[in-house]
Protein backbone atom coordinates (compact mmCIF):
# COMPACT_ATOMS: atom_id res chain seq x y z
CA UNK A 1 25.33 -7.45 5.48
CA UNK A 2 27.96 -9.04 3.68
CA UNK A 3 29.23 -12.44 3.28
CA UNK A 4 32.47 -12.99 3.07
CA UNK A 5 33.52 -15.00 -0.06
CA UNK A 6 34.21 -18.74 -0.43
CA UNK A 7 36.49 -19.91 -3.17
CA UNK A 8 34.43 -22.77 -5.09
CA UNK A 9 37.93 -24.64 -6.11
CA UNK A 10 39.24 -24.80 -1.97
CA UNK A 11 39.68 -27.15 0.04
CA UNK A 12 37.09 -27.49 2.42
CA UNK A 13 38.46 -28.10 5.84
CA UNK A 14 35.97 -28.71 9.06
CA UNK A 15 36.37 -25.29 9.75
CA UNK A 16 34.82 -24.15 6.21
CA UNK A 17 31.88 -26.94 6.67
CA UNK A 18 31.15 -25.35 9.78
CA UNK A 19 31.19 -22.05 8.60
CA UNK A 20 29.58 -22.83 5.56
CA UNK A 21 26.29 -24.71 7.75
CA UNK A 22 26.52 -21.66 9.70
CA UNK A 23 25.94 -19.80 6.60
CA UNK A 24 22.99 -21.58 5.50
CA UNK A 25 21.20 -21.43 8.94
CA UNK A 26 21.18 -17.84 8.86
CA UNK A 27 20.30 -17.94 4.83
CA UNK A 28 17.25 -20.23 6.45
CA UNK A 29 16.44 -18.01 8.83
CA UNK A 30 16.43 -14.79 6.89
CA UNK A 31 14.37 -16.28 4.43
CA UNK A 32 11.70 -17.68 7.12
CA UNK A 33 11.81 -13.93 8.16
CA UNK A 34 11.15 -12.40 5.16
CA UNK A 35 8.37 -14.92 4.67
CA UNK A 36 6.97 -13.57 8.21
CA UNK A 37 7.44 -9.89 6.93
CA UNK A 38 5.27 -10.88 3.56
CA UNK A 39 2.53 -12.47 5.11
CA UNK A 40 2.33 -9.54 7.77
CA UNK A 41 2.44 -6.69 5.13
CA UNK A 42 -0.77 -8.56 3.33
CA UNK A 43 -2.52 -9.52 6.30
CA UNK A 44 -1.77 -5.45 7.10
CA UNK A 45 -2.82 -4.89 3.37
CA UNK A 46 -5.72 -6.79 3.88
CA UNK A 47 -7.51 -5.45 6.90
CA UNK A 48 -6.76 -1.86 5.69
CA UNK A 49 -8.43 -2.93 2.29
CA UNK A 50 -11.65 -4.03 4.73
CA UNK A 51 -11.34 -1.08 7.14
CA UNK A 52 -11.65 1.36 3.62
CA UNK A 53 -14.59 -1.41 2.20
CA UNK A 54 -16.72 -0.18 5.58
CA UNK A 55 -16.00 2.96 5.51
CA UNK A 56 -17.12 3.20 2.31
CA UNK A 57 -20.39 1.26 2.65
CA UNK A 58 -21.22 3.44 5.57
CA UNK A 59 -20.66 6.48 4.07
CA UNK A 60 -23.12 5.56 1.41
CA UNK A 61 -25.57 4.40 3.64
CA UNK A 62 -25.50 7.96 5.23
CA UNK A 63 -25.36 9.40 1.65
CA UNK A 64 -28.23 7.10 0.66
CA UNK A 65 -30.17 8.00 4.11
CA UNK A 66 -29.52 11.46 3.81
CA UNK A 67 -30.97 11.52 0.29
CA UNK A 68 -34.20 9.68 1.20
CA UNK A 69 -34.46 12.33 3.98
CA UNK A 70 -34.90 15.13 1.34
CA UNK A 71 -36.72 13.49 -1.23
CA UNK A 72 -39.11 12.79 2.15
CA UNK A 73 -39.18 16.65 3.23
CA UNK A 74 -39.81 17.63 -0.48
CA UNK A 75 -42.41 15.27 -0.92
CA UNK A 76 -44.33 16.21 2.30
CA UNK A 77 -47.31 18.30 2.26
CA UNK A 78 -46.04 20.58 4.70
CA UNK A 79 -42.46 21.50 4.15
CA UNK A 80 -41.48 22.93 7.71
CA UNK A 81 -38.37 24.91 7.66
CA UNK A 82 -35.72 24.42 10.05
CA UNK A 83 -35.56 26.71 13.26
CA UNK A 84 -33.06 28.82 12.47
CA UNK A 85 -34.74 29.79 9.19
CA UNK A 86 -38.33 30.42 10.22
């Protein structure tokens, strides 16, 4: 968007002050906006951050589980092959 200029040495008539408060309103608004957008991209940021933290922690636990499972078969007595290989 553009804005269009205002001289700094004119004469401000009640038409330019009313412009001019028009101006800042929207320079107040756009900046509450922005503000919005921020703390929605890092609240966004955030839970993805979380999301990837579980993931991650169950994935290990499977990894971890997993493991325990085979160190359990190959630690049994009896190692009893799966179906399809018997």
């Amino acid at each position: 968007k553009y804005i269009l200029d205002v001289q700094v040495d004119a004469d401000l008539t009640s038409d330019s002050i009313l412009h001019l408060v028009h101006l800042f309103d929207k320079a107040e608004k756009t900046s509450q906006k922005e503000k919005l957008l921020w703390y929605y991209y890092i609240e966004a940021t955030s839970s993805f951050i979380s999301i990837s933290t579980k993931t991650f922690e169950t994935t290990m636990g499977n990894v971890k589980s997993a493991l325990e499972n085979v160190n359990d078969t190959l630690l049994s007595p009896v190692i009893i092959p799966p179906p399809n290989l018997q």
